[in-house]
C-alpha atoms as a PDB file:
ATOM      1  CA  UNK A   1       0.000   0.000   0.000  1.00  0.00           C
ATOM      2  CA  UNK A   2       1.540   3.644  -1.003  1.00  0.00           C
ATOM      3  CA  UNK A   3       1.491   6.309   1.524  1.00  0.00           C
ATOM      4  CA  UNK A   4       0.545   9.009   1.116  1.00  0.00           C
ATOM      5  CA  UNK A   5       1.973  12.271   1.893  1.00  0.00           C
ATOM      6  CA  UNK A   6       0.656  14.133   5.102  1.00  0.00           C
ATOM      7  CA  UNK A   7      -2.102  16.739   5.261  1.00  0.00           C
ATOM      8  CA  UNK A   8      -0.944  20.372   5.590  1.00  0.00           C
ATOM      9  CA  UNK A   9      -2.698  22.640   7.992  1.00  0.00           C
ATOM     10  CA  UNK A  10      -2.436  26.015   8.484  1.00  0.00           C
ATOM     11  CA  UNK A  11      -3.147  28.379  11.193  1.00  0.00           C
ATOM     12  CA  UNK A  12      -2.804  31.800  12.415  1.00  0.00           C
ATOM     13  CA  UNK A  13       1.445  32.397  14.418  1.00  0.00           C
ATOM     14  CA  UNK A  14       3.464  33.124  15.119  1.00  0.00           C
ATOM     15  CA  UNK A  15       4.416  29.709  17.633  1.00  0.00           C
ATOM     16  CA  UNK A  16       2.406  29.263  20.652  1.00  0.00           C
ATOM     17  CA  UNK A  17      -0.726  30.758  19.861  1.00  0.00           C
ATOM     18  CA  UNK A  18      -3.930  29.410  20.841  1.00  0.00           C
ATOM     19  CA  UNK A  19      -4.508  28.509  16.607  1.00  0.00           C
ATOM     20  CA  UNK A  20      -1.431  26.319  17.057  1.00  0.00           C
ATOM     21  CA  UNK A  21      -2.531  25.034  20.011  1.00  0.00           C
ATOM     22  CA  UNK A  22      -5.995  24.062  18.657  1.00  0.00           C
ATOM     23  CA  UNK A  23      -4.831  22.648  15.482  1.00  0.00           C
ATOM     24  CA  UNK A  24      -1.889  20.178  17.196  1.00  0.00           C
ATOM     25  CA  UNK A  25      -5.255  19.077  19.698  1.00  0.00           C
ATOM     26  CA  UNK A  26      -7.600  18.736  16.300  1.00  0.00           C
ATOM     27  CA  UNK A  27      -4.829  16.443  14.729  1.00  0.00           C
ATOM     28  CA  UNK A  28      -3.704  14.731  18.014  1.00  0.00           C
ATOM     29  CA  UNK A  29      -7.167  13.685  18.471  1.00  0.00           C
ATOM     30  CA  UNK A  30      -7.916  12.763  14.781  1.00  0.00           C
ATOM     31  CA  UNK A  31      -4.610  10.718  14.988  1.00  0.00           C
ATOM     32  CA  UNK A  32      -3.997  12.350  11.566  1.00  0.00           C
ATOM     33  CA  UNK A  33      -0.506  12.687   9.958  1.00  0.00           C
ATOM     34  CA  UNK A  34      -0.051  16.488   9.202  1.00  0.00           C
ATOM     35  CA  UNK A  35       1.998  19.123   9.743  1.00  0.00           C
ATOM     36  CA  UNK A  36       1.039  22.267  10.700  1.00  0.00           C
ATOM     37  CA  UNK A  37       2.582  26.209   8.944  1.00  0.00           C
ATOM     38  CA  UNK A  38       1.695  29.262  10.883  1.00  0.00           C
ATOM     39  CA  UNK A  39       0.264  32.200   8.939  1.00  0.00           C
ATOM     40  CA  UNK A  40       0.391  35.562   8.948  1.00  0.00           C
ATOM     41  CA  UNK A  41      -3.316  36.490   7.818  1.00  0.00           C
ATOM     42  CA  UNK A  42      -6.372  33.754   7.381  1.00  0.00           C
ATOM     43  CA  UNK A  43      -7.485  34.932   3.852  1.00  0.00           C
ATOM     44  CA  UNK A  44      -3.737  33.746   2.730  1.00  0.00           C
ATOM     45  CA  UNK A  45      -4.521  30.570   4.184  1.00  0.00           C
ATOM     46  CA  UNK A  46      -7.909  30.542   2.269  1.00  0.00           C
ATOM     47  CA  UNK A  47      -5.700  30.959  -0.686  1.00  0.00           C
ATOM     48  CA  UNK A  48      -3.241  28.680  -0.010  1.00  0.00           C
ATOM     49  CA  UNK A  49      -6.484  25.664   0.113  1.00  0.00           C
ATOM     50  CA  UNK A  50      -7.514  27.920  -3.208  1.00  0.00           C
ATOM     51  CA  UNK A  51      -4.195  26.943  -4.406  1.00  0.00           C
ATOM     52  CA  UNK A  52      -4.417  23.320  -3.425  1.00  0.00           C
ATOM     53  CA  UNK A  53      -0.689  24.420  -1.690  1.00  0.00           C
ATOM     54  CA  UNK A  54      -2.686  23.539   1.996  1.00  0.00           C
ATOM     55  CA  UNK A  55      -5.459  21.052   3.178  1.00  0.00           C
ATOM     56  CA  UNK A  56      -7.244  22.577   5.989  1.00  0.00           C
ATOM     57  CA  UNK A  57      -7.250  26.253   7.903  1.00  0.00           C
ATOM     58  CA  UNK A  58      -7.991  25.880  11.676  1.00  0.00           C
ATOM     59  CA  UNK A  59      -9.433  29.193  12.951  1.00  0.00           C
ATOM     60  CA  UNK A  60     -10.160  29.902  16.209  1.00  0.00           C
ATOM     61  CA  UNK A  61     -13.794  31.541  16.469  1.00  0.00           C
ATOM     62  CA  UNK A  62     -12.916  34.459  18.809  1.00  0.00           C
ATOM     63  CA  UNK A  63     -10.676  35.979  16.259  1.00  0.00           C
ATOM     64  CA  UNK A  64     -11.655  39.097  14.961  1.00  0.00           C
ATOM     65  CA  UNK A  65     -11.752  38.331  11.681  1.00  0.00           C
ATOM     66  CA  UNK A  66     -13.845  34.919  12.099  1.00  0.00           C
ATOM     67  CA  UNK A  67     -17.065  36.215  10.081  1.00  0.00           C
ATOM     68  CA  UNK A  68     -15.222  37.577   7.651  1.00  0.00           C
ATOM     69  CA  UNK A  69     -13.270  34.623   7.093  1.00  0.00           C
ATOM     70  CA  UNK A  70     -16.663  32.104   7.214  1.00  0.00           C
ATOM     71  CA  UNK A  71     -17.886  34.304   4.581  1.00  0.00           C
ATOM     72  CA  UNK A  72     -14.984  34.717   2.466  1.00  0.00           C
ATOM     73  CA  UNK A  73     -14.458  30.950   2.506  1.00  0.00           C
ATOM     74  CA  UNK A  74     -17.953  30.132   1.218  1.00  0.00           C
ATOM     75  CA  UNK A  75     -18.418  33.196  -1.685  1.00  0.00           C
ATOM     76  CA  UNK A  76     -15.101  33.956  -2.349  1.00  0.00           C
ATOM     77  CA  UNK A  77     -13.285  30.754  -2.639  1.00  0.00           C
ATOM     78  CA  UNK A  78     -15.850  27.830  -2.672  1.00  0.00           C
ATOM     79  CA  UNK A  79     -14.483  26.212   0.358  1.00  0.00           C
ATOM     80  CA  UNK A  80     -16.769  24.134   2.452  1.00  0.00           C
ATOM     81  CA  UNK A  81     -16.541  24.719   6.387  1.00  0.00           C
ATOM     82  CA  UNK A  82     -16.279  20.615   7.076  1.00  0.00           C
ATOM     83  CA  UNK A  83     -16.076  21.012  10.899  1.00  0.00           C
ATOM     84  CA  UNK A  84     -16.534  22.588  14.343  1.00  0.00           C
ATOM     85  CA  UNK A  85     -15.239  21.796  17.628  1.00  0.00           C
ATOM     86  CA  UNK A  86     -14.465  23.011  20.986  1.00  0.00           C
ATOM     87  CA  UNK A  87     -11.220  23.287  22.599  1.00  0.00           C
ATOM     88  CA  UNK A  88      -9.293  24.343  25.452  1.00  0.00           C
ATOM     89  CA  UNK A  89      -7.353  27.326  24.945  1.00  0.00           C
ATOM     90  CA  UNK A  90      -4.757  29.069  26.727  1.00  0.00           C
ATOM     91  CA  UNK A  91      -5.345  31.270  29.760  1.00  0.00           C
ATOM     92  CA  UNK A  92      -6.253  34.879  28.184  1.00  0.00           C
ATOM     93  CA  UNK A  93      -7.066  37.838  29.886  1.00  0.00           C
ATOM     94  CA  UNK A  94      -7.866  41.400  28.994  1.00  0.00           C
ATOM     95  CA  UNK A  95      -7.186  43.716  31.144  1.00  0.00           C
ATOM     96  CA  UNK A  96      -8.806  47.290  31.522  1.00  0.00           C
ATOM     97  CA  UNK A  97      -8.087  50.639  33.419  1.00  0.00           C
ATOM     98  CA  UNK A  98     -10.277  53.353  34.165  1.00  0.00           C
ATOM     99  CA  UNK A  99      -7.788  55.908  33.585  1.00  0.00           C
ATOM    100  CA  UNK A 100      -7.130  55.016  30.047  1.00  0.00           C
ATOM    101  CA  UNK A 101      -9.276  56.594  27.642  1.00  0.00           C
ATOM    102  CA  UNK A 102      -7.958  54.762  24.299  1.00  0.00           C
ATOM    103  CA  UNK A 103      -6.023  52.007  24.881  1.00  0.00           C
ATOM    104  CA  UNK A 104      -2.862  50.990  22.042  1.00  0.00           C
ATOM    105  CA  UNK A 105      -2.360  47.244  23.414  1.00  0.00           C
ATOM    106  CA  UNK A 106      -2.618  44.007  25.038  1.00  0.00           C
ATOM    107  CA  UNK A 107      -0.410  42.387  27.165  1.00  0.00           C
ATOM    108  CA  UNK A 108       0.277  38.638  27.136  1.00  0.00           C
END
């Protein structure tokens, strides 16, 4: 029996984010042989599947740009959304102060 070569996810880096972290536990469980490229952007990844160049994109839902990719994968590029799931993430926190009227970041 030929093997075949394994599936090529990609996900939003850089390393340790909580994309990463989701995809390794969505191929872990699977027990799929993959390997895994960090993006810098979703809608490359989108092209990248356009392309036949990756498999799969693993998004996690509370990004920012999660509707936009949904809807982008669907119209734009024909791509079928083929699963959901629910993972444990990272602890995240954000953090607000009263005396900041406009904040510029987020600490980690």
């Amino acid at each position: 029996m030929a093997s075949s070569k394994p599936l090529h996810f990609v996900t939003l880096g850089p390393a340790g984010t909580n994309h990463e972290l989701a995809t390794e536990r969505y191929i872990a469980f699977h027990k799929l042989d993959a390997r895994v490229s960090l993006i810098d952007d979703f809608f490359d990844g989108l092209r990248m599947m356009h392309a036949a160049q990756a498999d799969h994109v693993i998004q996690v839902a509370v990004h920012t740009d999660c509707a936009d990719v949904v809807a982008r994968t669907h119209f734009d590029f024909g791509i079928r959304i083929i699963d959901t799931f629910i993972s444990p993430s990272k602890d995240l926190a954000i953090l607000t102060r009263a005396d900041v009227a406009e904040p510029l970041s987020l600490a980690l």
